[in-house]
PDB file of N, CA and C in Angstrom:
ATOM      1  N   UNK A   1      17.810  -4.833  25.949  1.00  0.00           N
ATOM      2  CA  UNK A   1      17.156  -6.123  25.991  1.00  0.00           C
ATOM      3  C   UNK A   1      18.211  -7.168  25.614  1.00  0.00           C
ATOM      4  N   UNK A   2      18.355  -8.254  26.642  1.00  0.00           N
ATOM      5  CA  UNK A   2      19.229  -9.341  25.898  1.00  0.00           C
ATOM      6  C   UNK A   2      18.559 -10.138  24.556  1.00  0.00           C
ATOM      7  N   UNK A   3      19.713 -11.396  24.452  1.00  0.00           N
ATOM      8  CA  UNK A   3      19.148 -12.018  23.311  1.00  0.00           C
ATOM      9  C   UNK A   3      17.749 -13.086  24.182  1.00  0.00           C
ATOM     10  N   UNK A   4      18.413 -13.366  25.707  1.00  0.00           N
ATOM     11  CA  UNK A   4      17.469 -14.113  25.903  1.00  0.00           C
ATOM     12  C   UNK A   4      16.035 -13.685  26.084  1.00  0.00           C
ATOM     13  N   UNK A   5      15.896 -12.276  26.376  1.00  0.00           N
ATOM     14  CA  UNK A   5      14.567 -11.926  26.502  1.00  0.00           C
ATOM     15  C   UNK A   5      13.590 -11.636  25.188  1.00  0.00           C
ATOM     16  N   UNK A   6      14.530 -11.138  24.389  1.00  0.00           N
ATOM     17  CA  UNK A   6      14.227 -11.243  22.919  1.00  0.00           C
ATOM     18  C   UNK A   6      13.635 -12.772  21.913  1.00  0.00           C
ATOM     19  N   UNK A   7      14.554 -13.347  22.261  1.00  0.00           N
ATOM     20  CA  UNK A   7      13.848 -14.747  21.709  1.00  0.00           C
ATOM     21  C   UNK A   7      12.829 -15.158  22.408  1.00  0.00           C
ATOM     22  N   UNK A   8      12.602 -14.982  24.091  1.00  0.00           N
ATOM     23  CA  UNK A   8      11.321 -15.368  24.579  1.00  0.00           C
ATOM     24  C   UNK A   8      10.267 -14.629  23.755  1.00  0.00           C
ATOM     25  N   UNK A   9      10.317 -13.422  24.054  1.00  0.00           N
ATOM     26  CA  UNK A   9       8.992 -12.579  23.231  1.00  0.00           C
ATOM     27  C   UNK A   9       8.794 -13.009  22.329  1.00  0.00           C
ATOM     28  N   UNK A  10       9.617 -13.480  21.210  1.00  0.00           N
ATOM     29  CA  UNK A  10       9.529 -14.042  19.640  1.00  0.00           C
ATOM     30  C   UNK A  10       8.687 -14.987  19.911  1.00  0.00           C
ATOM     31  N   UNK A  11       8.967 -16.194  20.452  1.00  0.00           N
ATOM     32  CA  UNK A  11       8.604 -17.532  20.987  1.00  0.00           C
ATOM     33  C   UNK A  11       6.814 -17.163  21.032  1.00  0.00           C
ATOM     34  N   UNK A  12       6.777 -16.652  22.159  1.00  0.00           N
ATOM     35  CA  UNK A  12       5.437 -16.071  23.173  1.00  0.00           C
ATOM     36  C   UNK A  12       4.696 -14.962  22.237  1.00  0.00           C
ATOM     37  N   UNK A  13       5.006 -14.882  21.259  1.00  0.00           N
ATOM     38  CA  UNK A  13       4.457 -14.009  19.744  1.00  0.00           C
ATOM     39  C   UNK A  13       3.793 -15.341  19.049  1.00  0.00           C
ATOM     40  N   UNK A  14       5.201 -16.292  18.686  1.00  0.00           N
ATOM     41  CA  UNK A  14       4.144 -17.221  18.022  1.00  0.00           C
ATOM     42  C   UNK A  14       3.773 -18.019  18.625  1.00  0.00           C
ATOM     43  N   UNK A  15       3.882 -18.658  19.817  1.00  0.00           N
ATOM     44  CA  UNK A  15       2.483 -19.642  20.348  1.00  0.00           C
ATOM     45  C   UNK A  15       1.123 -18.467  19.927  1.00  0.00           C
ATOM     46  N   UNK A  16       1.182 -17.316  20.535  1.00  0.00           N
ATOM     47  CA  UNK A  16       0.018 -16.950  20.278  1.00  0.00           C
ATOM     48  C   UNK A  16      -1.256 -16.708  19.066  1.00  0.00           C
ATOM     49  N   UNK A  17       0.106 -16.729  17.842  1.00  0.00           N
ATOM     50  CA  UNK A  17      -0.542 -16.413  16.730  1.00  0.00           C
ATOM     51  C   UNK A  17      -0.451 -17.443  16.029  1.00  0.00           C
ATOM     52  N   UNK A  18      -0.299 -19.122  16.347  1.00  0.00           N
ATOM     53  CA  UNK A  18      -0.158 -19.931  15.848  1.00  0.00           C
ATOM     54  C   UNK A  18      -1.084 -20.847  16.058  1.00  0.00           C
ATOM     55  N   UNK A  19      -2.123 -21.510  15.647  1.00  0.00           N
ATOM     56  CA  UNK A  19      -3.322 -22.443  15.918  1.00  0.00           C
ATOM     57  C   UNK A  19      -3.327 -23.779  15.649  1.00  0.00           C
ATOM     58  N   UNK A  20      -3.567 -24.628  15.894  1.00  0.00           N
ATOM     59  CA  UNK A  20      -3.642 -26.299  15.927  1.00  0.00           C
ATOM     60  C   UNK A  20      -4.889 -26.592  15.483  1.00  0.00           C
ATOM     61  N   UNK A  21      -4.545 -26.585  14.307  1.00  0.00           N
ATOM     62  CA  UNK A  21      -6.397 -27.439  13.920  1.00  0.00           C
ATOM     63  C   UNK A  21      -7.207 -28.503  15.146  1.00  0.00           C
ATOM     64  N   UNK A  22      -8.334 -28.199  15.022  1.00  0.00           N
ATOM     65  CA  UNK A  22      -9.015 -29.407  15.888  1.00  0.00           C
ATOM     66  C   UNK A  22      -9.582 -30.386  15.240  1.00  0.00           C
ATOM     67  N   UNK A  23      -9.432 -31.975  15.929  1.00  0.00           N
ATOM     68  CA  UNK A  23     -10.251 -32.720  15.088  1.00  0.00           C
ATOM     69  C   UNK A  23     -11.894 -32.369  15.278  1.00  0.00           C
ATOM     70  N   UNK A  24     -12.129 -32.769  13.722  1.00  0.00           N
ATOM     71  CA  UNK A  24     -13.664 -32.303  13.308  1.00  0.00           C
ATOM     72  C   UNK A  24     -14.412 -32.949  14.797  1.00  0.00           C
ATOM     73  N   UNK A  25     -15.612 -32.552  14.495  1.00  0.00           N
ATOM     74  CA  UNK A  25     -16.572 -33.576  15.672  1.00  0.00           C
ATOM     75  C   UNK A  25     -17.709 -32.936  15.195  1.00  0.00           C
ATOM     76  N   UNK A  26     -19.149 -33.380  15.293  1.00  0.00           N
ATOM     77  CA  UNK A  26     -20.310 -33.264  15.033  1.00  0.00           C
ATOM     78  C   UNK A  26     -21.120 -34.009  16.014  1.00  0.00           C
ATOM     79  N   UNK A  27     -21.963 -33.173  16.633  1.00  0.00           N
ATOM     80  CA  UNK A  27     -22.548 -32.762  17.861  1.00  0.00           C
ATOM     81  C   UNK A  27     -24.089 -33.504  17.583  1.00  0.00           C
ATOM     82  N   UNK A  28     -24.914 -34.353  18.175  1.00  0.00           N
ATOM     83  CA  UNK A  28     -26.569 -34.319  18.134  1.00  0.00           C
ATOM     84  C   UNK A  28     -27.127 -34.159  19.349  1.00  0.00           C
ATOM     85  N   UNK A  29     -28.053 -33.962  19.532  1.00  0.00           N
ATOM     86  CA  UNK A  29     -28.771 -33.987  20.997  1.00  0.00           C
ATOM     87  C   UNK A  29     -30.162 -33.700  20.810  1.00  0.00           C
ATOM     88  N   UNK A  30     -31.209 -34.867  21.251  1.00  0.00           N
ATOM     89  CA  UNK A  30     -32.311 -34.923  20.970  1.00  0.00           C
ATOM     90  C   UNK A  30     -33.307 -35.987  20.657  1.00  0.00           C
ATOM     91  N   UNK A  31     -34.569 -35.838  21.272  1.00  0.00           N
ATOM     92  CA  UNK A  31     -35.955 -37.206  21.276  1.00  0.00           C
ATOM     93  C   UNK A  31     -36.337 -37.244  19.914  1.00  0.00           C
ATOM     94  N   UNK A  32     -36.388 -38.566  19.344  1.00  0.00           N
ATOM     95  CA  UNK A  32     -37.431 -38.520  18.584  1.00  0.00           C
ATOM     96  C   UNK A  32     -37.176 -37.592  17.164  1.00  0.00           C
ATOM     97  N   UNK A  33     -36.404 -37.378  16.676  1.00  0.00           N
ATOM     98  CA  UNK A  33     -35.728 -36.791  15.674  1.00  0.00           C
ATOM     99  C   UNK A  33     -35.382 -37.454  14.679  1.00  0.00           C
ATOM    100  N   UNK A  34     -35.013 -37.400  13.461  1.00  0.00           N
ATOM    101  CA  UNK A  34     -34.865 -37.394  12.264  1.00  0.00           C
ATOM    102  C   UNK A  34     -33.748 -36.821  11.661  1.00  0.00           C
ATOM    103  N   UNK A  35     -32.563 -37.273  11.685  1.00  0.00           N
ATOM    104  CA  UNK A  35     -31.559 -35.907  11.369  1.00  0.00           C
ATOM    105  C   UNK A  35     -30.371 -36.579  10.714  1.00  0.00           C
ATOM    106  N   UNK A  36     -29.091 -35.998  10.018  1.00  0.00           N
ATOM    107  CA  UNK A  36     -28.344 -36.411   9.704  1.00  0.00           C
ATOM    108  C   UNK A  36     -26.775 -35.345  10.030  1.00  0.00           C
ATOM    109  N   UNK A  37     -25.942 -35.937  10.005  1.00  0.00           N
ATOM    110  CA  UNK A  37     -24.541 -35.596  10.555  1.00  0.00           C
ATOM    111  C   UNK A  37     -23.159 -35.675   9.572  1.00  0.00           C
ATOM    112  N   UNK A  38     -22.625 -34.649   9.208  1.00  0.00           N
ATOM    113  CA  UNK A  38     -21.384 -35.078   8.323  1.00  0.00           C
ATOM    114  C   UNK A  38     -20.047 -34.679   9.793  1.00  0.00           C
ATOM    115  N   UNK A  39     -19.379 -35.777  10.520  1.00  0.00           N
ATOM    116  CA  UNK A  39     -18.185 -35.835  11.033  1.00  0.00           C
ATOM    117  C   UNK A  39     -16.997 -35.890  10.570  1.00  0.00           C
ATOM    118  N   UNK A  40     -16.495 -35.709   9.470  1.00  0.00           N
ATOM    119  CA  UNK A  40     -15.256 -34.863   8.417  1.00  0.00           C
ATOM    120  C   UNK A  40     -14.346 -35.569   8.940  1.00  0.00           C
ATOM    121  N   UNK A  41     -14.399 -37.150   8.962  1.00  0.00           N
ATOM    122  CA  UNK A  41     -13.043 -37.830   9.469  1.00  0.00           C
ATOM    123  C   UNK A  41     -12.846 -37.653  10.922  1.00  0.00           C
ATOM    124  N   UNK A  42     -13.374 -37.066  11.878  1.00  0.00           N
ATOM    125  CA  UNK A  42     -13.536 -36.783  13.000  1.00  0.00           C
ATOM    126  C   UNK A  42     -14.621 -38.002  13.738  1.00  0.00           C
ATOM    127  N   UNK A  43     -14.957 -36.967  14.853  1.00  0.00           N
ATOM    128  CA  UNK A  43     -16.056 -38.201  15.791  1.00  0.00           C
ATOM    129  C   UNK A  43     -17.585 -37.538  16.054  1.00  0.00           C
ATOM    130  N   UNK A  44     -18.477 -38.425  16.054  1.00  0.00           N
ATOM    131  CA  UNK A  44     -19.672 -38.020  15.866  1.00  0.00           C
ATOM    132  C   UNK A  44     -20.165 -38.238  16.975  1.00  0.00           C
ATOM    133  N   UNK A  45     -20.583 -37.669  18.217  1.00  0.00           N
ATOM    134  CA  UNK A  45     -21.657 -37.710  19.324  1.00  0.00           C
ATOM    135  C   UNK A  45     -22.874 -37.501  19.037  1.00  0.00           C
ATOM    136  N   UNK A  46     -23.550 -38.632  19.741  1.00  0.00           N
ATOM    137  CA  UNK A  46     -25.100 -38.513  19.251  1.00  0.00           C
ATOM    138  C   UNK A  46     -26.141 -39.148  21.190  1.00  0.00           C
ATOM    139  N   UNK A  47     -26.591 -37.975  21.660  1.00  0.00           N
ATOM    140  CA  UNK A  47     -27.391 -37.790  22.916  1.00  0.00           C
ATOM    141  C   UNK A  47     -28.567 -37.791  22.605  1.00  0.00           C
ATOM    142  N   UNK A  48     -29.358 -39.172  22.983  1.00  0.00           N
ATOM    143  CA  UNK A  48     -30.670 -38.787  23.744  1.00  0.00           C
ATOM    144  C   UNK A  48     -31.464 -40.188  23.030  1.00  0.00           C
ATOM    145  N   UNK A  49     -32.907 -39.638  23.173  1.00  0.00           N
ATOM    146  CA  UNK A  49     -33.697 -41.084  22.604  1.00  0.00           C
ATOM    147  C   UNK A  49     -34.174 -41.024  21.687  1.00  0.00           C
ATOM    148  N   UNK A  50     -34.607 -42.822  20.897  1.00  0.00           N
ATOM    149  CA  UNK A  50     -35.661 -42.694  19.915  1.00  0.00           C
ATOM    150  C   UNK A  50     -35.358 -41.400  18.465  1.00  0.00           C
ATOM    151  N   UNK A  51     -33.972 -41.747  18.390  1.00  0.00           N
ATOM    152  CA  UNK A  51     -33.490 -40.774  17.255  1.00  0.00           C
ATOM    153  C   UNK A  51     -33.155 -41.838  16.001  1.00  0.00           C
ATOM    154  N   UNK A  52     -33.218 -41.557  14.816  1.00  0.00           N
ATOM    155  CA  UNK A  52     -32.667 -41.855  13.561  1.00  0.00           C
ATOM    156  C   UNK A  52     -32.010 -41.194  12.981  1.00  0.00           C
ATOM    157  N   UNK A  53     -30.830 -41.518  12.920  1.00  0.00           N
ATOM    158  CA  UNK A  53     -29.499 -41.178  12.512  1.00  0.00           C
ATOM    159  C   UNK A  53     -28.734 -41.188  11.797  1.00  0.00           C
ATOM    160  N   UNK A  54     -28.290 -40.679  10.558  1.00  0.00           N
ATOM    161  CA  UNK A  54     -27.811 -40.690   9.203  1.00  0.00           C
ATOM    162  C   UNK A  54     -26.639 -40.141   9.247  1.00  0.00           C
ATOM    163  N   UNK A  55     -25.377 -41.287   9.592  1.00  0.00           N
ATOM    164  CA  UNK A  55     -24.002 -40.335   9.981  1.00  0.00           C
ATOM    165  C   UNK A  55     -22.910 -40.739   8.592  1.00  0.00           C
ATOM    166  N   UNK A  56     -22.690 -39.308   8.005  1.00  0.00           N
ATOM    167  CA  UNK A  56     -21.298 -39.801   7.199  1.00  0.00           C
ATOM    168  C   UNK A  56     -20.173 -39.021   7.370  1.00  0.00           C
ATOM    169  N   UNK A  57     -18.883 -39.191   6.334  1.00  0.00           N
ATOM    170  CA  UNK A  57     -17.584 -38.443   6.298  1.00  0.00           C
ATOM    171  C   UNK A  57     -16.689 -39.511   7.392  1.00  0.00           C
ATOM    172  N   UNK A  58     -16.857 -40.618   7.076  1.00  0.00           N
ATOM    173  CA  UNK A  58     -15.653 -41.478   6.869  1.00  0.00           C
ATOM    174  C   UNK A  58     -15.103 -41.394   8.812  1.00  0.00           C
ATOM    175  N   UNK A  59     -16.107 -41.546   9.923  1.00  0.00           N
ATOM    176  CA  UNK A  59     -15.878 -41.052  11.372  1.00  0.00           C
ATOM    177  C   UNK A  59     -14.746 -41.468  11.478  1.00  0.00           C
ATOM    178  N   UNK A  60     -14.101 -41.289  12.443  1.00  0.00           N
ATOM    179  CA  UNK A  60     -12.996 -42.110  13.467  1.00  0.00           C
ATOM    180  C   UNK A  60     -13.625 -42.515  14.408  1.00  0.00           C
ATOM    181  N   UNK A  61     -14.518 -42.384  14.406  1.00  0.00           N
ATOM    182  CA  UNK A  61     -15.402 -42.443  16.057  1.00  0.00           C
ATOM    183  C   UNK A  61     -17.007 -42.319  15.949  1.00  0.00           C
ATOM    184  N   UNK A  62     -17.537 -43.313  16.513  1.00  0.00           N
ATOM    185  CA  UNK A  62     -19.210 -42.650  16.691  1.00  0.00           C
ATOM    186  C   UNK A  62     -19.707 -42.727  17.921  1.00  0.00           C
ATOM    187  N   UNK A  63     -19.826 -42.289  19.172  1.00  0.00           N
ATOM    188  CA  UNK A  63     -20.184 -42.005  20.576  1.00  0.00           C
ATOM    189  C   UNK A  63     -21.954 -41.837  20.845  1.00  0.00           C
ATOM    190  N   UNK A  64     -22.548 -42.695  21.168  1.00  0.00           N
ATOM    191  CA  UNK A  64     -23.596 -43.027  21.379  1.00  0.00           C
ATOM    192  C   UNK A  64     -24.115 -43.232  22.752  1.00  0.00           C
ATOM    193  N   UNK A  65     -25.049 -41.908  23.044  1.00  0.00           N
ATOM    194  CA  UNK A  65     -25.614 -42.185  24.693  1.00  0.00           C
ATOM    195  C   UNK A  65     -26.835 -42.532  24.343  1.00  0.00           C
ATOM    196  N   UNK A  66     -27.444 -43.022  25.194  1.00  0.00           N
ATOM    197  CA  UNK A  66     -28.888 -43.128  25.283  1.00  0.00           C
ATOM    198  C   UNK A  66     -29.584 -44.337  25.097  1.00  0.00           C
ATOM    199  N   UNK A  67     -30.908 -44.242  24.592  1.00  0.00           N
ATOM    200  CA  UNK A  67     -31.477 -45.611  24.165  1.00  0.00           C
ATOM    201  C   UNK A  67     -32.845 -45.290  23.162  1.00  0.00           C
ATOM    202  N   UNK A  68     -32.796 -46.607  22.379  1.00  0.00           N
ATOM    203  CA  UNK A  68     -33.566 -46.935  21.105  1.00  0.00           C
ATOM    204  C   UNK A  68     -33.065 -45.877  20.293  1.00  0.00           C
ATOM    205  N   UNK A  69     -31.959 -45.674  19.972  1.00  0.00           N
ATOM    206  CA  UNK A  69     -31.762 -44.927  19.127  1.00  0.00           C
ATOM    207  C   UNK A  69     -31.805 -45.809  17.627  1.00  0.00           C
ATOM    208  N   UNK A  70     -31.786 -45.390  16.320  1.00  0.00           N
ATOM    209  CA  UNK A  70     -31.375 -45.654  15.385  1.00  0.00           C
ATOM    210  C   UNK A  70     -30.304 -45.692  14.322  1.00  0.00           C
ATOM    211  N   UNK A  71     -29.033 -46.214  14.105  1.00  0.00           N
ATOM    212  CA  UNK A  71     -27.844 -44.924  13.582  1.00  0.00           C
ATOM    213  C   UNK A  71     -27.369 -45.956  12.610  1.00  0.00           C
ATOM    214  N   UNK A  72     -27.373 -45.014  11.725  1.00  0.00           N
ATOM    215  CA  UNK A  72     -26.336 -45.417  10.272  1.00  0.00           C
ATOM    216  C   UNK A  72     -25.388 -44.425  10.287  1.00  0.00           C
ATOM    217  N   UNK A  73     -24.221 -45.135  10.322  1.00  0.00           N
ATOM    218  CA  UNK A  73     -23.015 -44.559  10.149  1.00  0.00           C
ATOM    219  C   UNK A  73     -21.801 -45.185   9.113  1.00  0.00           C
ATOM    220  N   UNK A  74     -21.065 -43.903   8.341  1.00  0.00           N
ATOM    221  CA  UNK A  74     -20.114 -44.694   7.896  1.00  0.00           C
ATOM    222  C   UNK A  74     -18.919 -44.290   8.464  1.00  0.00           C
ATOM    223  N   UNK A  75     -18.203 -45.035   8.975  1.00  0.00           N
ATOM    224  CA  UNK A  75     -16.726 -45.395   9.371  1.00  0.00           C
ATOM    225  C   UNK A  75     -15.419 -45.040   8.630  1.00  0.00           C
ATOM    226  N   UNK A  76     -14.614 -44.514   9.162  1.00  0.00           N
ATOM    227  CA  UNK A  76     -12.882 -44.807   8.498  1.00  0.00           C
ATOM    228  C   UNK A  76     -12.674 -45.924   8.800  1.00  0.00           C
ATOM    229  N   UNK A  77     -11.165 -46.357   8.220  1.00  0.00           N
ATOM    230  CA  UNK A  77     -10.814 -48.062   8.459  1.00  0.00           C
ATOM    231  C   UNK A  77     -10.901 -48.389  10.180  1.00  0.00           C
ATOM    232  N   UNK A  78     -11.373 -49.571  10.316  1.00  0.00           N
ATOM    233  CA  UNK A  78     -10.481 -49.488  12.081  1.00  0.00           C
ATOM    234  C   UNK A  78     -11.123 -48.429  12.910  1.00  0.00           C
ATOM    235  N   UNK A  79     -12.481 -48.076  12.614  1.00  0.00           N
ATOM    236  CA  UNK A  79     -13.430 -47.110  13.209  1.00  0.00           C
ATOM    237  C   UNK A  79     -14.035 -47.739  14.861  1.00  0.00           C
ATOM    238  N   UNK A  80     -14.189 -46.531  15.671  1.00  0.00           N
ATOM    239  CA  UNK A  80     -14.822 -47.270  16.649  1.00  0.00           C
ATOM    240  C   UNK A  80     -16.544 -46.619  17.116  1.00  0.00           C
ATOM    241  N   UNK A  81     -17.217 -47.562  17.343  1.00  0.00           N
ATOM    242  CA  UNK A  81     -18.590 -47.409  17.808  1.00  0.00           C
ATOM    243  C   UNK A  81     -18.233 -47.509  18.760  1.00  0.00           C
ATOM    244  N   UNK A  82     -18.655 -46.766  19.974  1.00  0.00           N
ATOM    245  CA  UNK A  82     -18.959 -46.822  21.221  1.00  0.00           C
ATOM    246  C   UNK A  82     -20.267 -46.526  21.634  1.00  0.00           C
ATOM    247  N   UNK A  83     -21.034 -47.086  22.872  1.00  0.00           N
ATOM    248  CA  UNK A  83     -22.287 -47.497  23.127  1.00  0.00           C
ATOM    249  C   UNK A  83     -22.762 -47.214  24.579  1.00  0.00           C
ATOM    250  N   UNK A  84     -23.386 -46.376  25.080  1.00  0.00           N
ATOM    251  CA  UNK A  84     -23.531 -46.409  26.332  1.00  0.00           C
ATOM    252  C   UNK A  84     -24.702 -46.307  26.275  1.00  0.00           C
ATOM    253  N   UNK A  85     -26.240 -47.646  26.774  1.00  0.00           N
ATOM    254  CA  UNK A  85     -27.082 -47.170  26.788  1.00  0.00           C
ATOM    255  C   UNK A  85     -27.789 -48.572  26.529  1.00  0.00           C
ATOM    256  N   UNK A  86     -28.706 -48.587  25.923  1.00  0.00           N
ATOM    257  CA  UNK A  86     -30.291 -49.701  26.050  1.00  0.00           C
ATOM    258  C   UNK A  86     -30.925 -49.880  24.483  1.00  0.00           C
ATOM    259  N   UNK A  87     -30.973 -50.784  23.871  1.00  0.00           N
ATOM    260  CA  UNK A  87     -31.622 -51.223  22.561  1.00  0.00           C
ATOM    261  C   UNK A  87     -30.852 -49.916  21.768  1.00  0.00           C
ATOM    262  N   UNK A  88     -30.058 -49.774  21.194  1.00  0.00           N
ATOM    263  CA  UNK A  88     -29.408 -48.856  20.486  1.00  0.00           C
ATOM    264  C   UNK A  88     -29.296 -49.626  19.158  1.00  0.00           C
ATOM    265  N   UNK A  89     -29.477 -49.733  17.559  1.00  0.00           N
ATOM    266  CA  UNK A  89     -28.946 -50.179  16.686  1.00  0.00           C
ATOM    267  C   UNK A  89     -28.512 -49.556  15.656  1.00  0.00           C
ATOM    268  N   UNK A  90     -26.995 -50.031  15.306  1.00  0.00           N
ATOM    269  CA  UNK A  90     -26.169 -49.161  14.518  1.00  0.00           C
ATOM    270  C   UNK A  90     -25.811 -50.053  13.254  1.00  0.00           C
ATOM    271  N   UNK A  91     -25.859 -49.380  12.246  1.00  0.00           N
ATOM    272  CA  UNK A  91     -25.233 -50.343  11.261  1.00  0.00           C
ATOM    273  C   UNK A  91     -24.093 -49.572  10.721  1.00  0.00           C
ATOM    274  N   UNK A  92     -23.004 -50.145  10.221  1.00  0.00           N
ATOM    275  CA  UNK A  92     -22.076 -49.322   9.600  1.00  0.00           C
ATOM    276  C   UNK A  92     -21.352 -49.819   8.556  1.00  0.00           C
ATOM    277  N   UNK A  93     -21.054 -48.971   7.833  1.00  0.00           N
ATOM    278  CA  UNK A  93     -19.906 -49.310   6.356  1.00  0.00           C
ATOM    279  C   UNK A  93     -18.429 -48.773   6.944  1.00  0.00           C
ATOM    280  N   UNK A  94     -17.572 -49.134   5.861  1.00  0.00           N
ATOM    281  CA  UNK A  94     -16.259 -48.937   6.461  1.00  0.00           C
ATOM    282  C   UNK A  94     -15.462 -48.555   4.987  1.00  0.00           C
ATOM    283  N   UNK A  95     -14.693 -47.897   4.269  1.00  0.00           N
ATOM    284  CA  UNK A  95     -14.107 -47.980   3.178  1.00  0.00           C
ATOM    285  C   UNK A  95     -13.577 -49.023   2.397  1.00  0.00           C
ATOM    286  N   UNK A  96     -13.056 -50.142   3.119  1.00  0.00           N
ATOM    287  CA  UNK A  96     -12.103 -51.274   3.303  1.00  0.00           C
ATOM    288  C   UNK A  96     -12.807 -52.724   3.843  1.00  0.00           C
ATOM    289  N   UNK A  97     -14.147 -52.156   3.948  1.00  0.00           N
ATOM    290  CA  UNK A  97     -14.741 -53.748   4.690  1.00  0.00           C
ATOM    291  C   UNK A  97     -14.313 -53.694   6.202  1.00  0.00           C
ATOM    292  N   UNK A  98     -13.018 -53.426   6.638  1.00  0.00           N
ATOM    293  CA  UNK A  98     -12.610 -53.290   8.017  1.00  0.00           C
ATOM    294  C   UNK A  98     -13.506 -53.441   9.012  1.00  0.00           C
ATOM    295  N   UNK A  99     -13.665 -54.145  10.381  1.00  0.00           N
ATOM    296  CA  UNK A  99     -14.548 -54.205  11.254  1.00  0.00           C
ATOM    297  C   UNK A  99     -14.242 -53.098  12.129  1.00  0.00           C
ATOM    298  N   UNK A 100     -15.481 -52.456  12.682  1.00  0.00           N
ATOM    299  CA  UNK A 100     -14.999 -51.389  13.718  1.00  0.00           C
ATOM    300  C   UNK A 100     -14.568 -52.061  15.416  1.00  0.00           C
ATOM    301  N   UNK A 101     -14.068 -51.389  15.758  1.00  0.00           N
ATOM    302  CA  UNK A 101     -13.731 -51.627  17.499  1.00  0.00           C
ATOM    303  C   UNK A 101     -15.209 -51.168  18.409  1.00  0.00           C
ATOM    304  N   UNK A 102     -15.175 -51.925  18.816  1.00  0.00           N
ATOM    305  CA  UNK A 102     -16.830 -51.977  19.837  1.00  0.00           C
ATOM    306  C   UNK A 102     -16.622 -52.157  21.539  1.00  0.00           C
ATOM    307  N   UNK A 103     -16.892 -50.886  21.702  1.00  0.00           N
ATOM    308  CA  UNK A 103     -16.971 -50.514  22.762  1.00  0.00           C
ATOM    309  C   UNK A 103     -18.416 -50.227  23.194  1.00  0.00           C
ATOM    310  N   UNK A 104     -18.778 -51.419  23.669  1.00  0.00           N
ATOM    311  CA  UNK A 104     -20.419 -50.980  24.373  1.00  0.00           C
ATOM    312  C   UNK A 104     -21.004 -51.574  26.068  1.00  0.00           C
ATOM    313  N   UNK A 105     -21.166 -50.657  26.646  1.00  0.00           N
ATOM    314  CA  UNK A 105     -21.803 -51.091  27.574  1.00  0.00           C
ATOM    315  C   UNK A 105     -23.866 -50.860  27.809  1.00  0.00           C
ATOM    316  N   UNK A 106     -24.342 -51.257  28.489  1.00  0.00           N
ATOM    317  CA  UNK A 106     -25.807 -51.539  28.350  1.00  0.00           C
ATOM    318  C   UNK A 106     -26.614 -52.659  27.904  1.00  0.00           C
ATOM    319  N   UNK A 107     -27.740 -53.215  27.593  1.00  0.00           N
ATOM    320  CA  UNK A 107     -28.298 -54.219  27.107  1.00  0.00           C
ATOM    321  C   UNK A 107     -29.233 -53.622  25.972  1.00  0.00           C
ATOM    322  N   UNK A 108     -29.688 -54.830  25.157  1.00  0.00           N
ATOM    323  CA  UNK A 108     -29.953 -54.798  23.992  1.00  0.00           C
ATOM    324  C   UNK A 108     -29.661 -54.116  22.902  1.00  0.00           C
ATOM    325  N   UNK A 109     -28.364 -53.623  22.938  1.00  0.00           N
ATOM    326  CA  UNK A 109     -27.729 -53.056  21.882  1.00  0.00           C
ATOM    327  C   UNK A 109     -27.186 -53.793  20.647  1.00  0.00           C
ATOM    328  N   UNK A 110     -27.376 -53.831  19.060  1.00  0.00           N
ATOM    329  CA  UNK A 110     -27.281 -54.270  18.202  1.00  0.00           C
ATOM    330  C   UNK A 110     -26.418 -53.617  17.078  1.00  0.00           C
ATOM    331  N   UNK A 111     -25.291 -54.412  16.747  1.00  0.00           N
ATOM    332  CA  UNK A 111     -24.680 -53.719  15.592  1.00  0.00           C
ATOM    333  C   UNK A 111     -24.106 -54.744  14.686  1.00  0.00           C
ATOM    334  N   UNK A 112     -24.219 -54.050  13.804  1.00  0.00           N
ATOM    335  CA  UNK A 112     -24.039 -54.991  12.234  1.00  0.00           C
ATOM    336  C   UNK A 112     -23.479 -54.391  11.326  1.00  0.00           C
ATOM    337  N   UNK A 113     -23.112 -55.075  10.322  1.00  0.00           N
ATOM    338  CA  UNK A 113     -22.638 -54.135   8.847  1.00  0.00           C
ATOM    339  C   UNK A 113     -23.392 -54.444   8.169  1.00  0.00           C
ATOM    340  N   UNK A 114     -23.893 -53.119   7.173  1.00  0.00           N
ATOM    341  CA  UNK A 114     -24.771 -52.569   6.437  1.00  0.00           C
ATOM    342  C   UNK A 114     -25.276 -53.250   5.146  1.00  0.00           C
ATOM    343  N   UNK A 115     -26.253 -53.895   4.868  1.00  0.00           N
ATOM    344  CA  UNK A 115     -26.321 -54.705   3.979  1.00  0.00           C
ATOM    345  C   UNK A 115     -26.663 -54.345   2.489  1.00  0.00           C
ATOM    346  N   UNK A 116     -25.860 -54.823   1.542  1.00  0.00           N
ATOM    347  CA  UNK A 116     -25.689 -54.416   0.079  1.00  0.00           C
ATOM    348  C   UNK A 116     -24.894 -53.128  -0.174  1.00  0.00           C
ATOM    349  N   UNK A 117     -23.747 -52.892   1.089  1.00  0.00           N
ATOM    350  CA  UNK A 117     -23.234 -51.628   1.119  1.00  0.00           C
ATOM    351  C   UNK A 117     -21.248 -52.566   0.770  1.00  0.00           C
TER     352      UNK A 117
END
C-alpha cells in the first residue's frame, strides 16, 4: 500500500466517524392547540391554525406558517420572525432589547414587543 492510499483510508475513516453538530430546531404542527416549544438557540417552526404558542431558549429564528395563530416567543439578539400567512400575532422579548428582523408576507399579521418583559 502506498502512503497515498494510506492517508486516503485514514481521511475516509474520519469523515466517517466524525459528526457536525446540528443546529437545534423545534418542530410544531397543528389546529387549535395549546403547546409550548424550547428551540435551544436554534429555530422554531410552527405549522398550522388557531394555535397558542409559548416559544423559549433564546431562538435565532421563529418560522411561522399559517393563520390566527398566537405566539410568544423569546429571541437571541438580532432574532428573526418570519411570517407566512393571515392574522398571525407574535410578541417577542430579546436578551438585549434588540429588535428582531421581520420577514413577513400575508395580511393582518401583528408583531410587537412583549409588554413589562
Amino acid at each position: 500500500m502506498t502512503f497515498g492510499k494510506f492517508a486516503y483510508l485514514c481521511l475516509a475513516g474520519f469523515a466517517l466517524t466524525t459528526t457536525i453538530p446540528a443546529a437545534a430546531q423545534a418542530q410544531f404542527e397543528g389546529a387549535g392547540e395549546h403547546a409550548e416549544l424550547d428551540c435551544d438557540g436554534g429555530v422554531a417552526r410552527i405549522e398550522g391554525a388557531s394555535n397558542v404558542m409559548t416559544v423559549t431558549g433564546r431562538c435565532s429564528q421563529v418560522v411561522i406558517e399559517g393563520a390566527d395563530n398566537e405566539v410568544h416567543v423569546e429571541l437571541a439578539s438580532k432574532g428573526v420572525i418570519h411570517i407566512e400567512g393571515a392574522s398571525n400575532r407574535v410578541t417577542w422579548t430579546t436578551p438585549d432589547g434588540s429588535k428582531p428582523q421581520l420577514r413577513v408576507s400575508g395580511a393582518g399579521n401583528r408583531i410587537s414587543a412583549a409588554r413589562g418583559r
